[in-house]
N, C-alpha and C. Protein backbone atom coordinates (compact mmCIF):
# COMPACT_ATOMS: atom_id res chain seq x y z
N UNK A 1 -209.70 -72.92 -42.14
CA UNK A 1 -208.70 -72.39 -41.23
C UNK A 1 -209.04 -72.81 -39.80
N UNK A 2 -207.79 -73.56 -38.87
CA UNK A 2 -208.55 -73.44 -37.48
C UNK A 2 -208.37 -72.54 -36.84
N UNK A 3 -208.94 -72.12 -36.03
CA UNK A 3 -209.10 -71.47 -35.17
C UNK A 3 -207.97 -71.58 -33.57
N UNK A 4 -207.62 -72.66 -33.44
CA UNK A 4 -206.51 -72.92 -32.15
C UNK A 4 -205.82 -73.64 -32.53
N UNK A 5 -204.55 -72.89 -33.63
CA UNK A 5 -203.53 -73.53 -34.06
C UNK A 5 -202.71 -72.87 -33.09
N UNK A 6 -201.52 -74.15 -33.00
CA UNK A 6 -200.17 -73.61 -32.24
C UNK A 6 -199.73 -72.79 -32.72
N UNK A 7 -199.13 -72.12 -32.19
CA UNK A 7 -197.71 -70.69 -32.57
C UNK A 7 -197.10 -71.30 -33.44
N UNK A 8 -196.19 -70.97 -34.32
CA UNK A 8 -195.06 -72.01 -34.87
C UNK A 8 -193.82 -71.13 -33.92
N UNK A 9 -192.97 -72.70 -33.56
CA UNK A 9 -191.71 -72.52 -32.62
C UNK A 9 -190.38 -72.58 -33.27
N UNK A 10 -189.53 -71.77 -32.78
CA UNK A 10 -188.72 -71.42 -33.39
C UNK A 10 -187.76 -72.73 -33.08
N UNK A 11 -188.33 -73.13 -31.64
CA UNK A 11 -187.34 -74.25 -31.14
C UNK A 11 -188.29 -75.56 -30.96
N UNK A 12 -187.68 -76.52 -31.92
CA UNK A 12 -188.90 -77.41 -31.81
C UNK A 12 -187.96 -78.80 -31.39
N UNK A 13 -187.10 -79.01 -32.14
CA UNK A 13 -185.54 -80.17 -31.59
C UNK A 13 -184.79 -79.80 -30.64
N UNK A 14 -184.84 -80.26 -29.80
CA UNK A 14 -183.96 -80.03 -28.27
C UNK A 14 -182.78 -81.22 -27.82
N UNK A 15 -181.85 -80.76 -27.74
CA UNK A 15 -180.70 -81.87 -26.43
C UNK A 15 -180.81 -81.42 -25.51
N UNK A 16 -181.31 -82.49 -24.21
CA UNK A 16 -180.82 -81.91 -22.93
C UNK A 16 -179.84 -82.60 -22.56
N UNK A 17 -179.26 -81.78 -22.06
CA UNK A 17 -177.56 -82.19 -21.20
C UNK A 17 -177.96 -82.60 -19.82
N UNK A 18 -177.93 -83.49 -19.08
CA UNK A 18 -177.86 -83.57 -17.99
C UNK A 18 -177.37 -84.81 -17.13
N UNK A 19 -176.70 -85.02 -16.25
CA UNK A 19 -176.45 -85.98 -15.40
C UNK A 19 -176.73 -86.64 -14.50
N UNK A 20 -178.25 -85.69 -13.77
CA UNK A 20 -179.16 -85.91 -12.67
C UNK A 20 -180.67 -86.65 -13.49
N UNK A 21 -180.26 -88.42 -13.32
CA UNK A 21 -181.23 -89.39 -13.67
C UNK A 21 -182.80 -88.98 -14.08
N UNK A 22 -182.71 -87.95 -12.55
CA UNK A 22 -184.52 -87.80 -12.02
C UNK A 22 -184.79 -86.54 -13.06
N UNK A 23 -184.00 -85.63 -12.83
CA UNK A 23 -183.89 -84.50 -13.26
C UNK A 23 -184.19 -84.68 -14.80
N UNK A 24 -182.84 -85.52 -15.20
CA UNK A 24 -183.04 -85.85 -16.77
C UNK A 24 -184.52 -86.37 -17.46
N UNK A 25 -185.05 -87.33 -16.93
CA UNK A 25 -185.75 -87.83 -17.03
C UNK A 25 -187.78 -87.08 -17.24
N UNK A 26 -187.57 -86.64 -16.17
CA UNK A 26 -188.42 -85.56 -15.83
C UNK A 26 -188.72 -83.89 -16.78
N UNK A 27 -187.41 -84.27 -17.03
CA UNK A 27 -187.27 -82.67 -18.03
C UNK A 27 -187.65 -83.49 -19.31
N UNK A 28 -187.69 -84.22 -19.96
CA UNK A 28 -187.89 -85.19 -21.21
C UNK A 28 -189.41 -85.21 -21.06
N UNK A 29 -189.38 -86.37 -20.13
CA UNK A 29 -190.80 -85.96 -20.53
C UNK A 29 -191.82 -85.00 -20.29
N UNK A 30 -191.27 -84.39 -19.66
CA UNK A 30 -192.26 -82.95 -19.48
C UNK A 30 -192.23 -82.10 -21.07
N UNK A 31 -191.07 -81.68 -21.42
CA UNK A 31 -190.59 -81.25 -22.94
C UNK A 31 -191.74 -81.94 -24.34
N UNK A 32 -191.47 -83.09 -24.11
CA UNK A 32 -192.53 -84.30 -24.90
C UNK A 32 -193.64 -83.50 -24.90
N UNK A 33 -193.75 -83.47 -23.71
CA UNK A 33 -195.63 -83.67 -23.31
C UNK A 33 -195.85 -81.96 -23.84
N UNK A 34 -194.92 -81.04 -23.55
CA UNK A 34 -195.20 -80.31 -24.07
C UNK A 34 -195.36 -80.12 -26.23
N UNK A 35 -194.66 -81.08 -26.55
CA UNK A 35 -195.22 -81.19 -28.18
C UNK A 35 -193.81 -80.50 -28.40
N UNK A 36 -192.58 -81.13 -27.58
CA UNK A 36 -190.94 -80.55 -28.37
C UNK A 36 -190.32 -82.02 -29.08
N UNK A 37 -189.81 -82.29 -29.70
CA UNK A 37 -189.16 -83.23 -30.20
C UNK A 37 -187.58 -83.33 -29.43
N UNK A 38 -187.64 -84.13 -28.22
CA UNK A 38 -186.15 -84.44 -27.87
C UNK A 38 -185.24 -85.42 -28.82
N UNK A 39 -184.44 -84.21 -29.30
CA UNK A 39 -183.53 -85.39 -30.27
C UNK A 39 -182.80 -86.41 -29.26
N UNK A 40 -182.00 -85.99 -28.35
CA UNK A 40 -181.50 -86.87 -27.21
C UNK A 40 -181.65 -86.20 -26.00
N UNK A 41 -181.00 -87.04 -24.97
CA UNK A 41 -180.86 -86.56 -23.73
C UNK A 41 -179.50 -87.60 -23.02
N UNK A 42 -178.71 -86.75 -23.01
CA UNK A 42 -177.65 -87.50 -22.97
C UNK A 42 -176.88 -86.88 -21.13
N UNK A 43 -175.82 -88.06 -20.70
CA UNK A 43 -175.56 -87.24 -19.61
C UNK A 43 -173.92 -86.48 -19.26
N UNK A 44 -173.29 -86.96 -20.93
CA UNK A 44 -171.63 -86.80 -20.93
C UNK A 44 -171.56 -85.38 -21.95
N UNK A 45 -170.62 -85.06 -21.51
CA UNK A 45 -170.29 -83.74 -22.26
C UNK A 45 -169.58 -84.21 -23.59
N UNK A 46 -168.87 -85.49 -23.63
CA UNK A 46 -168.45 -85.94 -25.37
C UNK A 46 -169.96 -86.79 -25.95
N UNK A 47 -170.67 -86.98 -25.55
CA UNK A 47 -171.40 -87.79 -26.20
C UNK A 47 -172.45 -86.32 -26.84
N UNK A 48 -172.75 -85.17 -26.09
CA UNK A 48 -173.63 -83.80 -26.39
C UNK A 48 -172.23 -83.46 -27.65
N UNK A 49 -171.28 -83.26 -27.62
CA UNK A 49 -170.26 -82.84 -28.25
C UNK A 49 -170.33 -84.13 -29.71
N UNK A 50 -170.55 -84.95 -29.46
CA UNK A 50 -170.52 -85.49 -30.55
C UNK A 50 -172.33 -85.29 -31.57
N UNK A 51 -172.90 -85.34 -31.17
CA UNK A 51 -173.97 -84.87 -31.44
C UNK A 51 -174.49 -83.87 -32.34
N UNK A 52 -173.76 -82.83 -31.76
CA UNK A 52 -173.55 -81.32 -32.20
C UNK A 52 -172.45 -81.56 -33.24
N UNK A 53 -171.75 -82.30 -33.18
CA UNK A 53 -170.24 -82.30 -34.07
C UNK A 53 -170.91 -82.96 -35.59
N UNK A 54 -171.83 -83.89 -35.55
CA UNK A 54 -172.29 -84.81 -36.27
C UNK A 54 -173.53 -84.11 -37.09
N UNK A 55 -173.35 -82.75 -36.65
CA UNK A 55 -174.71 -81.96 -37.91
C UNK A 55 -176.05 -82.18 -37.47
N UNK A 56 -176.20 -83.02 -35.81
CA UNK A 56 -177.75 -83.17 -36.08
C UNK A 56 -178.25 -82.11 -35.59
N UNK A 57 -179.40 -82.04 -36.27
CA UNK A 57 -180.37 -81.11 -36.48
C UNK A 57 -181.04 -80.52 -34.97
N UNK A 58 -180.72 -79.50 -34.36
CA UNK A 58 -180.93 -79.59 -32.99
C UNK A 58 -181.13 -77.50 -33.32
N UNK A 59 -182.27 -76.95 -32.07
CA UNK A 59 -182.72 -75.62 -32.21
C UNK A 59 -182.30 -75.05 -31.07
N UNK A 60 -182.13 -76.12 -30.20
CA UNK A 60 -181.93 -75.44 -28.44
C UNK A 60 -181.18 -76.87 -28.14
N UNK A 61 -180.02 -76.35 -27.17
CA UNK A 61 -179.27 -77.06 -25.95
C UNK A 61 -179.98 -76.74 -24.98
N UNK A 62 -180.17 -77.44 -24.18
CA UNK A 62 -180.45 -77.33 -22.43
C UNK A 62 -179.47 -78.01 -21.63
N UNK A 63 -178.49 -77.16 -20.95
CA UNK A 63 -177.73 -77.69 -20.42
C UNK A 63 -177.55 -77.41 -19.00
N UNK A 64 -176.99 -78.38 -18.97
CA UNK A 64 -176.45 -78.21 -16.96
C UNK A 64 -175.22 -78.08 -17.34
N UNK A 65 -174.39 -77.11 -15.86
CA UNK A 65 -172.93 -76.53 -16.10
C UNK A 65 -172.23 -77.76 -15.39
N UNK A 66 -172.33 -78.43 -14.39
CA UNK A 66 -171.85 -79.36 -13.80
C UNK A 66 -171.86 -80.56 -14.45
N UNK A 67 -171.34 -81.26 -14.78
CA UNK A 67 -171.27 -83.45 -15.33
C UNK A 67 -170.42 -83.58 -15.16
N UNK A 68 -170.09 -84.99 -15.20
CA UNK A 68 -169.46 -85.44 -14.35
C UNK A 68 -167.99 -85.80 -14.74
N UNK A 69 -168.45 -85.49 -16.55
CA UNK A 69 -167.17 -85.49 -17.51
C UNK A 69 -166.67 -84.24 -18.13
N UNK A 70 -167.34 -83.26 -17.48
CA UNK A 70 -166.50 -81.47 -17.71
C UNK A 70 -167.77 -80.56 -17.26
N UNK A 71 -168.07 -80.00 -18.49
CA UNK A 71 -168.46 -78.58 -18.24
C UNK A 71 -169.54 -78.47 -19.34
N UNK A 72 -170.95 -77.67 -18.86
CA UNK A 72 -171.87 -77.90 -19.77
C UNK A 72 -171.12 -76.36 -20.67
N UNK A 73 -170.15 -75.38 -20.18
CA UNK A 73 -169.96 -74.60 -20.84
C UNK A 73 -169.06 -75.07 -22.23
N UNK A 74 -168.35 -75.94 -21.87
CA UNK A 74 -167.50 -76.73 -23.32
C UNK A 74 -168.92 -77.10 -24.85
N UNK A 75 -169.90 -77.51 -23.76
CA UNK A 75 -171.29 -77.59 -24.75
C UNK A 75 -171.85 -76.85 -25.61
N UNK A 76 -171.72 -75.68 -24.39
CA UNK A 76 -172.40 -74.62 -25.00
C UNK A 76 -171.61 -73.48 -26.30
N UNK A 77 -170.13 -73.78 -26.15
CA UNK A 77 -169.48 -73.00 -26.80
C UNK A 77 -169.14 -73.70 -28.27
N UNK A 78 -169.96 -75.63 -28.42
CA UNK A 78 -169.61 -76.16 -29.41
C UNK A 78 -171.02 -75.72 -30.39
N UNK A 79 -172.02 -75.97 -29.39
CA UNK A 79 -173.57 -75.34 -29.83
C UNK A 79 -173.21 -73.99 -30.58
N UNK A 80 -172.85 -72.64 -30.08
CA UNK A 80 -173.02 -71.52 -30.49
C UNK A 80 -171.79 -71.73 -31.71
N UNK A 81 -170.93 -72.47 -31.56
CA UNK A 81 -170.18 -72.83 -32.90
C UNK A 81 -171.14 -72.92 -34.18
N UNK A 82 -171.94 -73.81 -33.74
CA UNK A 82 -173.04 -74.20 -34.72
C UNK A 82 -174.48 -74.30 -35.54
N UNK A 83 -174.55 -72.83 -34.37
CA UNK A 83 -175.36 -72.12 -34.69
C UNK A 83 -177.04 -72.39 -33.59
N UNK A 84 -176.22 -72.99 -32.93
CA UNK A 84 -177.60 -73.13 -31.96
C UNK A 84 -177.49 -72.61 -30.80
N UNK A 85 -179.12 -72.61 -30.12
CA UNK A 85 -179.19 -71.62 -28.94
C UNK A 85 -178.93 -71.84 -28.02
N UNK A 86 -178.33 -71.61 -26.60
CA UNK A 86 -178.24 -72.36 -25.51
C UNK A 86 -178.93 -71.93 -23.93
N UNK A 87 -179.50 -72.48 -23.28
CA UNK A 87 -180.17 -72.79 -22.33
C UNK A 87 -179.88 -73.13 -21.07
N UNK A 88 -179.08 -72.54 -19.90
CA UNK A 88 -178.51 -72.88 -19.04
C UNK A 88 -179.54 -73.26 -18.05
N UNK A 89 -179.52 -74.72 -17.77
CA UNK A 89 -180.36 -75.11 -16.68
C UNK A 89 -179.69 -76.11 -16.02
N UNK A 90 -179.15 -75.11 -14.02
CA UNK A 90 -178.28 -75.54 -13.45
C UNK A 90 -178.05 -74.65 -12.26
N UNK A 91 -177.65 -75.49 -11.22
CA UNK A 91 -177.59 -74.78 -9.73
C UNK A 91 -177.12 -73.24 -9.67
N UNK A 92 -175.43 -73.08 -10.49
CA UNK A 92 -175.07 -72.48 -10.74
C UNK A 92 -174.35 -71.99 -11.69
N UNK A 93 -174.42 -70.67 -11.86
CA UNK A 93 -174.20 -70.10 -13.47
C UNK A 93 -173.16 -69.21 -12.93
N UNK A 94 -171.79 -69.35 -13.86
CA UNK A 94 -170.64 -69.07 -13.38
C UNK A 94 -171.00 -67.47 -14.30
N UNK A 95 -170.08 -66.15 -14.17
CA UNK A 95 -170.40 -64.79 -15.03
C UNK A 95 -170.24 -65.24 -16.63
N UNK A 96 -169.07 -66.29 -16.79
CA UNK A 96 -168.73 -66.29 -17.92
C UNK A 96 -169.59 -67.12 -19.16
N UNK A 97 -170.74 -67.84 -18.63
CA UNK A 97 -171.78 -68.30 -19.09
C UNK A 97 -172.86 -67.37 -19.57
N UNK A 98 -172.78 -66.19 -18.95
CA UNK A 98 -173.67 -65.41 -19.48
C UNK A 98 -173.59 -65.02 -21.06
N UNK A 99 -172.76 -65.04 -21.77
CA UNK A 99 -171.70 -64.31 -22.82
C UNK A 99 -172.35 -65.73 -23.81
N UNK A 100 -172.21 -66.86 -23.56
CA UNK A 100 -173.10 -67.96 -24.45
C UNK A 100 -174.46 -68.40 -24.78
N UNK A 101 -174.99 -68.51 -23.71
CA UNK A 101 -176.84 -68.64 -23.51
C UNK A 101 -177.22 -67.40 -23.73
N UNK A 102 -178.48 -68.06 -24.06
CA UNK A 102 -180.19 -66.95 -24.05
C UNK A 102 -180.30 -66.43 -22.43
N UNK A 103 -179.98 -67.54 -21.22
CA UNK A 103 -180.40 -67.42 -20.29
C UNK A 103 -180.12 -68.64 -19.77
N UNK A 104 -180.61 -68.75 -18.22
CA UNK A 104 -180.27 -69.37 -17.45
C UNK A 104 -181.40 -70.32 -16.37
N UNK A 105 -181.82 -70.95 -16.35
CA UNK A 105 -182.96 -71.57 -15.23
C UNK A 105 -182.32 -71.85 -14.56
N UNK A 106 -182.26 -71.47 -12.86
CA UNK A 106 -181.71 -72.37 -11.65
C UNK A 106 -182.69 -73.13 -10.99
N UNK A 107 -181.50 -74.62 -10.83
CA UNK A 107 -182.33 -75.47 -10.31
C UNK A 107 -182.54 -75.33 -8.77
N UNK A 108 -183.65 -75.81 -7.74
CA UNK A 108 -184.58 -76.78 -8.79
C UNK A 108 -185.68 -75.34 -9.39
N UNK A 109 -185.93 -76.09 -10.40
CA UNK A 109 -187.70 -75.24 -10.63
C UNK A 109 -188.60 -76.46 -11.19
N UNK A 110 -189.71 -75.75 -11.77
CA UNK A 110 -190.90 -76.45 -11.83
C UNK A 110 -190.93 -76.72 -13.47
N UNK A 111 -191.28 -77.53 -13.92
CA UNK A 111 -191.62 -77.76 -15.27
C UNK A 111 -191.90 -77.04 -16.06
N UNK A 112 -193.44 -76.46 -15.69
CA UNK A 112 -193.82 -75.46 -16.22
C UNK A 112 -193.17 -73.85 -16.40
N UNK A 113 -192.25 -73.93 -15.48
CA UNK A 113 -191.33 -72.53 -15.95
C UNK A 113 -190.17 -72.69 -16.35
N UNK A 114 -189.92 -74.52 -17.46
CA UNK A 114 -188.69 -74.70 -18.15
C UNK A 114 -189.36 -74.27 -19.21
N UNK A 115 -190.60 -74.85 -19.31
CA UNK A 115 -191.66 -74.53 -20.84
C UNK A 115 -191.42 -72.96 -21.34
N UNK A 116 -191.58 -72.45 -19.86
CA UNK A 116 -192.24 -71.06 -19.96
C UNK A 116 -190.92 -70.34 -20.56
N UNK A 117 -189.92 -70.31 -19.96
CA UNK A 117 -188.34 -69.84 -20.12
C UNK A 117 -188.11 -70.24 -21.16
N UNK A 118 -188.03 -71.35 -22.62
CA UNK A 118 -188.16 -71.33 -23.59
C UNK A 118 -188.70 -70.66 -24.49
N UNK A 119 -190.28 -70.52 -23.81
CA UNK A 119 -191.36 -69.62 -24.55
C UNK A 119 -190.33 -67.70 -24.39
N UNK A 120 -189.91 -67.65 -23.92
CA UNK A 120 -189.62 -66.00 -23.17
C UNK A 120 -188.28 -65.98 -24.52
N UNK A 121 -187.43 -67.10 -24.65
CA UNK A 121 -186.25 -66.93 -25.43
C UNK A 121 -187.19 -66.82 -27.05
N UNK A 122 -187.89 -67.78 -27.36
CA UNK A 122 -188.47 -68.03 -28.02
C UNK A 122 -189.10 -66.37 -28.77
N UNK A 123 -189.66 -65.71 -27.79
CA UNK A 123 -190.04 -64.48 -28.20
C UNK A 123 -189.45 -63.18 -28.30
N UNK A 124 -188.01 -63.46 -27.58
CA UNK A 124 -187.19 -62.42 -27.63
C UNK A 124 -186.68 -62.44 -28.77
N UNK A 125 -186.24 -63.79 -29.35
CA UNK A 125 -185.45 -64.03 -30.63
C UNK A 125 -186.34 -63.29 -31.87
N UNK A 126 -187.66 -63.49 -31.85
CA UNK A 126 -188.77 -62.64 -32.47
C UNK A 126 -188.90 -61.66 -32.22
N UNK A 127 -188.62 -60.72 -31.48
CA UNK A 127 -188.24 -59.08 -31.20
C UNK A 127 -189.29 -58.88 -30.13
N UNK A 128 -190.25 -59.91 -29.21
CA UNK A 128 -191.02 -59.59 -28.35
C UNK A 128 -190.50 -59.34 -27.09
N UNK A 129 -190.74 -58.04 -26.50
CA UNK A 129 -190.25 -57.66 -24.87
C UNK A 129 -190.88 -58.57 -24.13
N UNK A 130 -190.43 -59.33 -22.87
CA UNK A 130 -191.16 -60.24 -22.21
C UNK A 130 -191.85 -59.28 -21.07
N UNK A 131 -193.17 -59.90 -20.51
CA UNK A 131 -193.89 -58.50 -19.40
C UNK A 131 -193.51 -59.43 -18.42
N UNK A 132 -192.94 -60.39 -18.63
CA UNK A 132 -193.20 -60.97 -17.23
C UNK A 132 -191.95 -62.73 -17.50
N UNK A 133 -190.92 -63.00 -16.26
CA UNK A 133 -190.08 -64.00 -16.64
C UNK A 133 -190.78 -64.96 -15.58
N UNK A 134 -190.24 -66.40 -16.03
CA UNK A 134 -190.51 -67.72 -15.31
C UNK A 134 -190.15 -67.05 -13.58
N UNK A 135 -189.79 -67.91 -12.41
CA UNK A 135 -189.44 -67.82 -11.50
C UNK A 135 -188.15 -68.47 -11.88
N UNK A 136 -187.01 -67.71 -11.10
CA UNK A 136 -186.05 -68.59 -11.55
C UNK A 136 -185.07 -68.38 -12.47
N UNK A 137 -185.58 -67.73 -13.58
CA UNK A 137 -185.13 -67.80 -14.32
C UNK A 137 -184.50 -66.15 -15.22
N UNK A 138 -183.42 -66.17 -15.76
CA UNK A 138 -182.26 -65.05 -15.66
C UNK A 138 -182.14 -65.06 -17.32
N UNK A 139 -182.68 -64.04 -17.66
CA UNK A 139 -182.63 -63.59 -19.34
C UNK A 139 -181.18 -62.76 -19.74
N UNK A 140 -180.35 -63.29 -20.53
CA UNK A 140 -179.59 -62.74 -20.51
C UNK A 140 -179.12 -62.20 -21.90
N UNK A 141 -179.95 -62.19 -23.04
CA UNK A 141 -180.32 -61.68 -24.48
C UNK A 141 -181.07 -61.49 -24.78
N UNK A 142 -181.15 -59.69 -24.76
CA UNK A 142 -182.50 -59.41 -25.10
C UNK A 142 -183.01 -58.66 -26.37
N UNK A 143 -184.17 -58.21 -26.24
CA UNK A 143 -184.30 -57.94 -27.57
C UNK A 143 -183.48 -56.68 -28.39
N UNK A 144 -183.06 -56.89 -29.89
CA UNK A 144 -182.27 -55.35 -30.01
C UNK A 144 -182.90 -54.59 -30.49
């Protein structure tokens, strides 16, 4: 038996939605490095829509509400169609976004409290109260 095995994650396949190059880019490989499997990272709201439409295997959306071809909320409402979780990471989070996502990260933040804000959904979905949230970041399903 070892001794410093990982947790097992509830969210291990990720899409991120995003349109901001640096942003995109940066959130990938930070995600990676953290040991997530990015299925894609795409920056159009039909290409995330086709994705999701096409059965692949995906645990978490991360999306931005702004692109440049609609609305990360059109995303998020094809995701929760399909049974996946969603992740609002984005300047601004309109009220009616709350009602789809786990929660919300506003940009900018730091890497380590996109990790962390996963980890927090991650444990709520498991019935754990969080003692403490990322910076930034706006829980909006919690435990029942």
């Amino acid at each position: 038996m070892a001794l410093f095995t990982r947790k097992k994650r509830l969210f291990n396949r990720l899409l991120i939605v995003e349109d901001e190059p640096l942003v995109a880019f940066a959130t990938e490989y930070s995600l990676r490095d953290e040991g997530f499997d990015v299925v894609a990272t795409v920056d159009r709201v039909d290409a995330a829509l086709a994705l999701i439409g096409a059965g692949t295997v995906i645990d978490l959306v991360l999306a931005d509400i702004s692109l440049a071809d609609g609305s990360g909320i059109d995303v998020a409402k094809a995701a929760i169609a399909a049974g996946i979780v969603v992740l609002f990471v984005t300047g601004d989070c309109p009220p009616e976004a709350q009602l789809l996502a786990d929660g919300w990260l506003g940009k900018p933040y730091a890497q380590r409290d996109l990790a962390q804000a996963i980890a927090v959904i991650e444990g709520v979905r498991g019935g754990v109260v969080p003692k403490r949230l990322p910076p930034g970041f706006t829980l909006f399903k919690t435990v029942a």
